[in-house]
Protein backbone atom coordinates (compact mmCIF):
# COMPACT_ATOMS: atom_id res chain seq x y z
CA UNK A 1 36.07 -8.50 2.56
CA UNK A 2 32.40 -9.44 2.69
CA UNK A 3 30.05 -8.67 -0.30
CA UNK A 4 26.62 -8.32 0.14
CA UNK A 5 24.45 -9.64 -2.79
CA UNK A 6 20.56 -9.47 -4.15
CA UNK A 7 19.01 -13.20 -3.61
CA UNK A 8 18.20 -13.80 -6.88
CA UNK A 9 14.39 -12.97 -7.60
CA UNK A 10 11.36 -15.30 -6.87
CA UNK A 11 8.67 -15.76 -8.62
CA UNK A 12 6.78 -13.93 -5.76
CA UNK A 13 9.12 -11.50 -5.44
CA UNK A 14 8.44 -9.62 -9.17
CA UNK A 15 7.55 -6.22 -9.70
CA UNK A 16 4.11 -5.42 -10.62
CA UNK A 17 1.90 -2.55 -11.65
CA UNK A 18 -0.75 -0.90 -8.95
CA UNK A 19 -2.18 1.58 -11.22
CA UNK A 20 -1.53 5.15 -12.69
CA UNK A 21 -0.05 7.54 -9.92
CA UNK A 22 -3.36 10.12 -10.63
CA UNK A 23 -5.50 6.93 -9.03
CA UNK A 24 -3.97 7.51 -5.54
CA UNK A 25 -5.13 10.69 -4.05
CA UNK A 26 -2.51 12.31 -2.55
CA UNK A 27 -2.95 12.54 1.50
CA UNK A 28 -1.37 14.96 3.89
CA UNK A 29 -1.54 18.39 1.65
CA UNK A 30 -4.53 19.34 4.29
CA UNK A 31 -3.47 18.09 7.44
CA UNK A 32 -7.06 18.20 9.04
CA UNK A 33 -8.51 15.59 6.51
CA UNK A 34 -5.37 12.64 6.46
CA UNK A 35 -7.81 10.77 8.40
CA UNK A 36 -8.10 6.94 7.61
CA UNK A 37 -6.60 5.99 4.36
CA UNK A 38 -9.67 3.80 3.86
CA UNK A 39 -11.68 6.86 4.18
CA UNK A 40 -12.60 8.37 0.37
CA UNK A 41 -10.90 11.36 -1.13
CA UNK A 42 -11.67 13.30 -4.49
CA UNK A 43 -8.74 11.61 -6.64
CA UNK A 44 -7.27 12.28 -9.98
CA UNK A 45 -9.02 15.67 -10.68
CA UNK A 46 -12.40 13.87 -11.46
CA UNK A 47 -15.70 13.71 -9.59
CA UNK A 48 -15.75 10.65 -8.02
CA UNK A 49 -14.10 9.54 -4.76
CA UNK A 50 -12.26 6.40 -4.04
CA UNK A 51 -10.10 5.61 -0.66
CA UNK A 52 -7.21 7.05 -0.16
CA UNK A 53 -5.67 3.58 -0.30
CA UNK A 54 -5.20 0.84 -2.39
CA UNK A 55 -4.88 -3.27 -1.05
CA UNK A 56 -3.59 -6.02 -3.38
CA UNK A 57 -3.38 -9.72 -2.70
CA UNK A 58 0.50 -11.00 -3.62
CA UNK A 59 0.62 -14.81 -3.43
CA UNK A 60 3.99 -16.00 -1.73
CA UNK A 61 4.69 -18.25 -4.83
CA UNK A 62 3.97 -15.79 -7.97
CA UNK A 63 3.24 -12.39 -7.78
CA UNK A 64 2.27 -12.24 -11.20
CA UNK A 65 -1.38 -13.10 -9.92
CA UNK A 66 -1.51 -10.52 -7.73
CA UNK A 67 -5.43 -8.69 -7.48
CA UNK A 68 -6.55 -5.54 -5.76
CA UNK A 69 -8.58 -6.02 -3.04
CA UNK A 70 -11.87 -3.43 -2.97
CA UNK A 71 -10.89 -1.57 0.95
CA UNK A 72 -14.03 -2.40 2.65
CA UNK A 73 -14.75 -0.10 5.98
CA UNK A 74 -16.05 -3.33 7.58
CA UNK A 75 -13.54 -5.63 7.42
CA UNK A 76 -13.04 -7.60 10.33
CA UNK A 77 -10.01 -7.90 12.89
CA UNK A 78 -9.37 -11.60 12.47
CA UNK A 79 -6.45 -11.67 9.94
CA UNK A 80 -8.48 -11.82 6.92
CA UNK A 81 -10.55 -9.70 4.79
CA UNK A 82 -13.76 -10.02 3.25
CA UNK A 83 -13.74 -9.64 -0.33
CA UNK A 84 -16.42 -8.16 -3.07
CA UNK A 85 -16.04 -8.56 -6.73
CA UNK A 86 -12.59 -7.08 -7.93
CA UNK A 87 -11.02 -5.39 -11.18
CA UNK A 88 -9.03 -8.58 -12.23
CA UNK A 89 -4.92 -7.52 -12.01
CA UNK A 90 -3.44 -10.87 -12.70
CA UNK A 91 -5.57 -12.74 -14.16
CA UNK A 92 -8.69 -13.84 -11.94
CA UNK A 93 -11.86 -12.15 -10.20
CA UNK A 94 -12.35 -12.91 -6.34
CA UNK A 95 -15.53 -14.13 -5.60
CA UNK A 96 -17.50 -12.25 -2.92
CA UNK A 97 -17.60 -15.09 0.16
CA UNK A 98 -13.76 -15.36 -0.72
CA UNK A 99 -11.49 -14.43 2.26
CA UNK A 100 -7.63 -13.65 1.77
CA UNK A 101 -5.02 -13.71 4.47
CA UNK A 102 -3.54 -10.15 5.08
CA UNK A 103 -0.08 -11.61 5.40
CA UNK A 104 -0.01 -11.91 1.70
CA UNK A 105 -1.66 -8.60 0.61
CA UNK A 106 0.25 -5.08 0.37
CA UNK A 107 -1.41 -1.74 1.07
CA UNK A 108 -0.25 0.86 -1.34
CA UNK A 109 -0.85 5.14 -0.90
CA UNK A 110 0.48 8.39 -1.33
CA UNK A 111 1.70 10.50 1.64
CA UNK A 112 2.45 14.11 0.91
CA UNK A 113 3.89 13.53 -2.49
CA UNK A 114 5.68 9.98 -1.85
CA UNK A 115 4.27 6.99 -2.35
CA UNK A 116 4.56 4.25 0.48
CA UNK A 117 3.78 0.13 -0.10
CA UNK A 118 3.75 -1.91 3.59
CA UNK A 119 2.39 -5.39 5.04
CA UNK A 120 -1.42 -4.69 5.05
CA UNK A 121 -1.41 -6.66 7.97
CA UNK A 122 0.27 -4.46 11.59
CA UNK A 123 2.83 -6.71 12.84
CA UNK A 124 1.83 -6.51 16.49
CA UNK A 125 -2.05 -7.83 16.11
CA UNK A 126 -2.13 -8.44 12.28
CA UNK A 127 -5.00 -5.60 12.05
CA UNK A 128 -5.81 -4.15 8.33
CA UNK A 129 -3.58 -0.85 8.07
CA UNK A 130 -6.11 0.54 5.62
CA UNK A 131 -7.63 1.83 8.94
CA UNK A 132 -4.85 3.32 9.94
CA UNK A 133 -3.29 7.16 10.00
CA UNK A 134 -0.55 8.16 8.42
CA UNK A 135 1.27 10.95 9.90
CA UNK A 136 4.64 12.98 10.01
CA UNK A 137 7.78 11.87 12.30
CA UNK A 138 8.50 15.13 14.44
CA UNK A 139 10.91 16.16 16.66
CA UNK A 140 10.55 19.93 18.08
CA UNK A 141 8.65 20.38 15.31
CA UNK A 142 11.02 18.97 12.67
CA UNK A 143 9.70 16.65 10.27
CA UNK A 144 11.99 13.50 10.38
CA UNK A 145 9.77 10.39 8.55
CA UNK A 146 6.35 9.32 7.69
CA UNK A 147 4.71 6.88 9.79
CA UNK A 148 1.45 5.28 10.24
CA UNK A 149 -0.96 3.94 13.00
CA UNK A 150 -2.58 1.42 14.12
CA UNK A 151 -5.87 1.96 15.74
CA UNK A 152 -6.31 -1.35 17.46
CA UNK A 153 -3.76 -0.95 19.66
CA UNK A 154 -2.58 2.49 18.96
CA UNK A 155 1.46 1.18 17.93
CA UNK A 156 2.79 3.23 15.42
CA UNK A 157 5.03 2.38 12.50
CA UNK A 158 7.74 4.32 10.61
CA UNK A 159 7.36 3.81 6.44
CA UNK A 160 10.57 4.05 5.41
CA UNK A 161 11.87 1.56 7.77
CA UNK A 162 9.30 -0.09 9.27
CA UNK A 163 10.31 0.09 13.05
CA UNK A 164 7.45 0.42 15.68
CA UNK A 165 7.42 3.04 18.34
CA UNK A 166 7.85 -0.05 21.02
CA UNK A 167 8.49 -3.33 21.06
CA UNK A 168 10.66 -5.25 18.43
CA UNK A 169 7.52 -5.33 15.64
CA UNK A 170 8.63 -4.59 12.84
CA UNK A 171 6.25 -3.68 9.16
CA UNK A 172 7.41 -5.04 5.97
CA UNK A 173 8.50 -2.44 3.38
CA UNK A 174 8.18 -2.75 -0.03
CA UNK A 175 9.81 -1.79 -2.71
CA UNK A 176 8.34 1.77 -4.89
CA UNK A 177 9.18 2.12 -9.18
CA UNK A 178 7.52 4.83 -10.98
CA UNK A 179 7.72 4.00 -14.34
CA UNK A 180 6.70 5.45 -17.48
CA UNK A 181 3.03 4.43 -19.30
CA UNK A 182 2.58 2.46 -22.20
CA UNK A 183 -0.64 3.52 -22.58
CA UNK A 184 -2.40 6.74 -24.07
CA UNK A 185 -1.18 9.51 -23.35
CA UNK A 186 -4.68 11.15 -23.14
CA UNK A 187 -6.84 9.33 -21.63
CA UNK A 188 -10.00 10.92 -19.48
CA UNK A 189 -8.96 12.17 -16.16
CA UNK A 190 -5.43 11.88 -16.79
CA UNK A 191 -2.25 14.15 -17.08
CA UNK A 192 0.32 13.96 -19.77
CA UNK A 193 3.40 12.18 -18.06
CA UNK A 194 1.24 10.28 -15.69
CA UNK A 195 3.33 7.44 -14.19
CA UNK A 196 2.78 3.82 -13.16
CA UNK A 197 3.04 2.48 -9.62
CA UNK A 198 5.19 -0.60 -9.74
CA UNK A 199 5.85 -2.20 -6.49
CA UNK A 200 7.49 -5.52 -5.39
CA UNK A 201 8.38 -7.25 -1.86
CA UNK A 202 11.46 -5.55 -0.51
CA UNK A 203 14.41 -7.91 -2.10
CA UNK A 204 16.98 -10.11 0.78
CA UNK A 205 20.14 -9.47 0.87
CA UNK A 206 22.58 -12.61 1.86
């Protein structure tokens, strides 16, 4: 009998925090403003607006240096993204000339209630999701999944498993913890039982 196993964990394969769940607005509950997730949204019961997404840079070799990315409407189609100064994650502030490649950065948001982490980069043309839709899965009007487009070429993507509406591309799932604060329990703009966003790259099995 075969037994299927966890590879043991990498360095770059470590869970890590992407904020408080109130710092994700919470797309889908009006369906005629999902609209881009880099597009901003009201979030966390405050004033302010922020985008509906979040994008962290994950190096390969230690995720423990990982750094959110500011989601910058402009950013270009060539496989990277240009950065502006950062809120340092990991350890480090990203200089604004500084360019990351999207194949190491994860794009984090909340879909009707459930929160989805994926490649930042679309498997077919390597094209920033963050300008992408996310959208419901139907079938005569049931709701199956969740998936998301891309608007460069208009493939779609499903984000629980990551299988494209053609073709063999397939988007990288990662893994989703909420996990109970450490911090104060409150702080401005914040609700009692708030929970962390912990994500990692989705573990092999071999």
């Amino acid at each position: 009998m075969f037994k299927y196993f966890t590879a043991p964990n990498r360095a770059g394969d470590q869970w890590f925090s992407v904020g408080l769940a109130s710092s994700f607005p919470d797309l889908g509950q009006d369906e005629e403003e999902v609209g881009v997730l880099s597009q901003p949204r009201p979030c966390g019961g405050g004033d302010g607006k922020r985008p509906g997404c979040k994008a962290f840079h994950v190096p390969k070799l230690d995720s423990s240096k990982s750094q959110e990315i500011p989601i910058i409407p402009s950013a270009g189609d060539d496989g990277t993204t240009q950065q502006q100064t950062t809120s340092d994650i990991g350890g480090g502030v990203i200089s604004e000339s500084e360019s990351l490649p999207l194949e190491e950065q994860v794009l984090v948001f909340r879909y009707k209630g459930k929160f989805h982490a994926v490649d930042h980069s679309c498997p077919h043309s390597s094209f920033p999701l963050s300008k992408g839709i996310p959208f419901d899965i139907e079938d005569f009007g049931v709701i199956l999944s969740a998936g998301i487009s891309c608007p460069k070429h208009g493939w779609s993507f499903d984000l629980f498993t990551g299988m494209s509406d053609r073709g063999n591309y397939k988007l990288k799932i990662w893994e989703v913890q909420l996990r109970d604060s450490a911090g104060p329990k409150k702080a401005e703009n914040r609700d009692i039982g708030d929970k962390e966003v912990w994500v990692r790259r989705k573990q092999r099995m071999g």
